[in-house]
Protein backbone atom coordinates (compact mmCIF):
# COMPACT_ATOMS: atom_id res chain seq x y z
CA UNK A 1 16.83 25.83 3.98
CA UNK A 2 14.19 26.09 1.39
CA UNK A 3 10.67 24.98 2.44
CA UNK A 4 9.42 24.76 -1.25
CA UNK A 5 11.92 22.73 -2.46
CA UNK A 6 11.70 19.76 0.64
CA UNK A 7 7.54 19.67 0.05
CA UNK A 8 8.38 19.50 -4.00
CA UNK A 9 10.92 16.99 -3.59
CA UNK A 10 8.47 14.96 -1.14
CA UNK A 11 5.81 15.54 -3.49
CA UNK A 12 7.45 13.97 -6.87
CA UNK A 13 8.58 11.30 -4.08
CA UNK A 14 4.97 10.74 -3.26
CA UNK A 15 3.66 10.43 -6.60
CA UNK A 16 6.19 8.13 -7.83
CA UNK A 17 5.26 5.71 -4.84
CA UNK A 18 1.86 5.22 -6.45
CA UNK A 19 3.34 4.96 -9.83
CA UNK A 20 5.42 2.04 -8.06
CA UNK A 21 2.34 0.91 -6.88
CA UNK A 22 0.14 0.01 -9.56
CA UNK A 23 2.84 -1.12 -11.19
CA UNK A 24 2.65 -4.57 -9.23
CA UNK A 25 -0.85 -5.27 -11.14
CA UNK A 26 -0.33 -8.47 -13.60
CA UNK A 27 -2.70 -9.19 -16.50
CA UNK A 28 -4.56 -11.66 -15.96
CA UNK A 29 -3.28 -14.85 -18.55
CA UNK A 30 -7.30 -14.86 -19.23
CA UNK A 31 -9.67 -12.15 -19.58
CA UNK A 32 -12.41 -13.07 -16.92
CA UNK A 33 -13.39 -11.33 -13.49
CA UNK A 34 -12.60 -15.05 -12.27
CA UNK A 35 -8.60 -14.32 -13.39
CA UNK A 36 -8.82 -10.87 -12.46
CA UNK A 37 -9.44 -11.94 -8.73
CA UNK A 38 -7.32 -14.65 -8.61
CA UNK A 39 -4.82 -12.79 -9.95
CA UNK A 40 -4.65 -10.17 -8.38
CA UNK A 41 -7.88 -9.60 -5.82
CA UNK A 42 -5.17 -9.37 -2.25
CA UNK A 43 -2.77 -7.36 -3.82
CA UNK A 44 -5.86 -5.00 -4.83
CA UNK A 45 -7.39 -4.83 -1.01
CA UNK A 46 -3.43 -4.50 -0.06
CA UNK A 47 -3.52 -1.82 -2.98
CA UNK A 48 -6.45 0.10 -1.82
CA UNK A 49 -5.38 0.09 1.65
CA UNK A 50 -2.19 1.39 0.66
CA UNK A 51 -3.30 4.18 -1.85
CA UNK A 52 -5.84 5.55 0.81
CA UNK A 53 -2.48 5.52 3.61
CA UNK A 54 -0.46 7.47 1.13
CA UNK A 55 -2.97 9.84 0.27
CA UNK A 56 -4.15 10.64 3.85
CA UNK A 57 -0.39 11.03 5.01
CA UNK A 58 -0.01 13.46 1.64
CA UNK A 59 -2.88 15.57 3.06
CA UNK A 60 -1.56 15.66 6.55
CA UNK A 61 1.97 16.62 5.56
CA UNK A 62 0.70 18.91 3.04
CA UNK A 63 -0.90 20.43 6.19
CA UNK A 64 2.05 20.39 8.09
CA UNK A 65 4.30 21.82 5.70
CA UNK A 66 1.79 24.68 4.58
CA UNK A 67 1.68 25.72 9.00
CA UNK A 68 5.40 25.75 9.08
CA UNK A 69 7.29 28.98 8.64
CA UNK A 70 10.65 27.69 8.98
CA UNK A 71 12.73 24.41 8.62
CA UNK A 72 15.92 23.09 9.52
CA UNK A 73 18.61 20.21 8.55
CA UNK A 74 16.68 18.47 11.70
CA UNK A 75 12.88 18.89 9.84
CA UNK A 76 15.43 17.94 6.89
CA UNK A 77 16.14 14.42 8.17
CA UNK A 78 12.99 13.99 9.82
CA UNK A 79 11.14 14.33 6.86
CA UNK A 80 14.16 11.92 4.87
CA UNK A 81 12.99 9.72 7.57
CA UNK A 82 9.15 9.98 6.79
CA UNK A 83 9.79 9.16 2.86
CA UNK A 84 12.00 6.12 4.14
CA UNK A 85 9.26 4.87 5.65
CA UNK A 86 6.78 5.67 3.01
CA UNK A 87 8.54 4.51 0.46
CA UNK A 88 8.68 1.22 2.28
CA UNK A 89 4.90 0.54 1.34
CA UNK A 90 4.92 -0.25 -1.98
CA UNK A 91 6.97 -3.44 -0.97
CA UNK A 92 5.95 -3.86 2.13
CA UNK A 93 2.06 -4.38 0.11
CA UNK A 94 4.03 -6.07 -2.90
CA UNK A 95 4.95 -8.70 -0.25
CA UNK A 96 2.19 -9.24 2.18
CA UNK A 97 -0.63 -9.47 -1.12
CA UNK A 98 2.06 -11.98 -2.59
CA UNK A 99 1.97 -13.96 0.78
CA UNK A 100 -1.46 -12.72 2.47
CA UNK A 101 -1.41 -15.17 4.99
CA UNK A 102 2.22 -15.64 5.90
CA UNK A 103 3.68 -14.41 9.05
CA UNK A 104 6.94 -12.67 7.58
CA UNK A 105 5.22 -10.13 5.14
CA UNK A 106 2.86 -9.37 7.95
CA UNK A 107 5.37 -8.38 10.41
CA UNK A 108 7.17 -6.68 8.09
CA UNK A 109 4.17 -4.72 6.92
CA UNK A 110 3.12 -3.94 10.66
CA UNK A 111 7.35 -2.59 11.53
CA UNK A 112 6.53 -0.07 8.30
CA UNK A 113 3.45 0.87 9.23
CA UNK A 114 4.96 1.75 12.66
CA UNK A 115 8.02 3.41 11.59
CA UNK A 116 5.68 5.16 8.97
CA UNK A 117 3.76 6.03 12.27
CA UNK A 118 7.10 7.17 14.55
CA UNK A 119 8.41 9.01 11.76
CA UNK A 120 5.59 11.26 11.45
CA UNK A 121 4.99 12.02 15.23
CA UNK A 122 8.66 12.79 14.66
CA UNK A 123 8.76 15.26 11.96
CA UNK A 124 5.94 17.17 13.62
CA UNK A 125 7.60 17.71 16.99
CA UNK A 126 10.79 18.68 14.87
CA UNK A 127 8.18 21.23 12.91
CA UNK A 128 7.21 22.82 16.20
CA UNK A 129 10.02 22.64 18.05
CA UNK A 130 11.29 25.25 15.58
CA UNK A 131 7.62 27.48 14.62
CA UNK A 132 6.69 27.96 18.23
CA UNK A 133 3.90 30.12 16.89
CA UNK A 134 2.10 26.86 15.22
CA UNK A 135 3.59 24.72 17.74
CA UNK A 136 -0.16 24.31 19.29
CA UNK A 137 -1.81 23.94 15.64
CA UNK A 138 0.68 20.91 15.15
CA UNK A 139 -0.30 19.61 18.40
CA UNK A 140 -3.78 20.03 17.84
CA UNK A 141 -4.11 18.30 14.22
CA UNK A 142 -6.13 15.06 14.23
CA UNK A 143 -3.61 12.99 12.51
CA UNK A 144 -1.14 14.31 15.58
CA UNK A 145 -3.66 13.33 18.21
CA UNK A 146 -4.64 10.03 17.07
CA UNK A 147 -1.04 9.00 16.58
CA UNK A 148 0.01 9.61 20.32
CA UNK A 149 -3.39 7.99 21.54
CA UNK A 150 -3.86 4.74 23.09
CA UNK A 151 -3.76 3.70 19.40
CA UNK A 152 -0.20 2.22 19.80
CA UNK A 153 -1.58 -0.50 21.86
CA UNK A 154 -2.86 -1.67 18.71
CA UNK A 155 0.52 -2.68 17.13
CA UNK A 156 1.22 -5.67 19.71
CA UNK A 157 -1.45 -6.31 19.88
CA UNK A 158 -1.59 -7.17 16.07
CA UNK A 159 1.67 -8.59 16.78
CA UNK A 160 0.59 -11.80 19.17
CA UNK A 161 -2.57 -11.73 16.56
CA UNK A 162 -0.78 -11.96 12.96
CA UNK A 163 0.74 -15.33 14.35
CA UNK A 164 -2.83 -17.09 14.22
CA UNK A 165 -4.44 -14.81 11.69
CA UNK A 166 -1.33 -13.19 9.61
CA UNK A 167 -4.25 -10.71 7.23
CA UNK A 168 -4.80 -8.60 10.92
CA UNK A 169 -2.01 -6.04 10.00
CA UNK A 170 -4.34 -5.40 6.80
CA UNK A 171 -7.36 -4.89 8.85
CA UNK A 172 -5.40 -2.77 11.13
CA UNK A 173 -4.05 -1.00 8.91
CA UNK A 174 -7.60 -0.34 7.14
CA UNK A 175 -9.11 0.68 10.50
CA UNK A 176 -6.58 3.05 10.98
CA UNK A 177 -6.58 4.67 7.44
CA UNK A 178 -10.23 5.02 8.13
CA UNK A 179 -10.19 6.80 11.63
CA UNK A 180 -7.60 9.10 10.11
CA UNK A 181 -8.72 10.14 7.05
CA UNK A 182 -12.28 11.03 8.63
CA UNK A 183 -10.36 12.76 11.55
CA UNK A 184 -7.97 14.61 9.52
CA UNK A 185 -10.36 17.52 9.02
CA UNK A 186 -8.18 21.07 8.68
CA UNK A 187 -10.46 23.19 7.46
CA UNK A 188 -7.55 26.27 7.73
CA UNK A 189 -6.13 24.15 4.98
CA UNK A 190 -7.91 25.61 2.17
CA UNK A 191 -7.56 28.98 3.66
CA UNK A 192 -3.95 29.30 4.00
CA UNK A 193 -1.76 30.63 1.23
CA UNK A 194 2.24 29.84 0.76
């Protein structure tokens, strides 16, 4: 199986995400900053949050993919998986900024961010599982780490908490874009080569 032509494919899949994106902006009917955050001042934290996910879960599977020697119909499906869940966001922040303090778009937002979240722990064990030589690099990437931390206790915990204060999946969701994107240092990135 061609390792190229999965990262190209996930990469024109990636782009057109935040295409999709900023595509939910309206025009505001009048041209003030008062109509401009009216209009559309949730969907833009919900827009941020999700352009900064997105771009740190590009970097990190850019990383994983450029460590990988070899891939399989499993790293495949796994990775079909990952842009199922990716691709997920743009609604998933379509909905919740429509409905920022309703209870369904929250959930819903929270099961995608955690799918997004099992997927990827997912496609890396798949990665090593079958490039035992970078089996430990995988292991040892931030992103990697952080995901199988106590971190998980977050998402019920956001759970019981979205049914009083629906807007905690965005703050979650922030916090961990934030601890992620600082943590996902790998420096070997700009030294390796295809």
């Amino acid at each position: 199986m061609n390792k190229n032509r999965l990262e190209a494919f996930t990469d024109a899949i990636i782009a057109i995400l935040v295409t999709i994106m900023v595509l939910e902006f309206h025009v505001p009917h009048t041209a003030s900053w008062q109509a401009l955050v009216q209009e559309n001042g949730v969907y833009f934290l919900a827009y941020i949050i999700a352009f900064a996910d997105v771009g740190v879960s590009w970097y990190n599977h850019h990383y994983l993919f450029a460590i990988a020697q070899r891939i399989n119909k499993n790293v495949y499906w796994s990775n079909m998986l990952w842009i199922l869940a990716l691709s997920l966001i743009p609604f998933a922040v379509a909905f919740i900024g429509a409905h920022p303090n309703s209870r369904v778009p929250a959930i819903f937002y929270l099961l995608i961010n955690a799918a997004w979240a099992a997927s990827y722990l997912n496609l890396s064990k798949q990665i090593a599982a079958i490039n035992q030589e970078s089996a430990e690099a995988i292991k040892q990437m931030p992103v990697y780490k952080f995901l199988r931390s106590i971190w998980w206790i977050a998402y019920p915990i956001s759970l019981i908490i979205l049914f009083f204060w629906p807007p905690i999946v965005l703050l979650l969701a922030a916090v961990e874009i934030t601890i992620t994107a600082f943590k996902s240092d790998n420096p070997e990135l700009d030294k390796l080569e295809k």
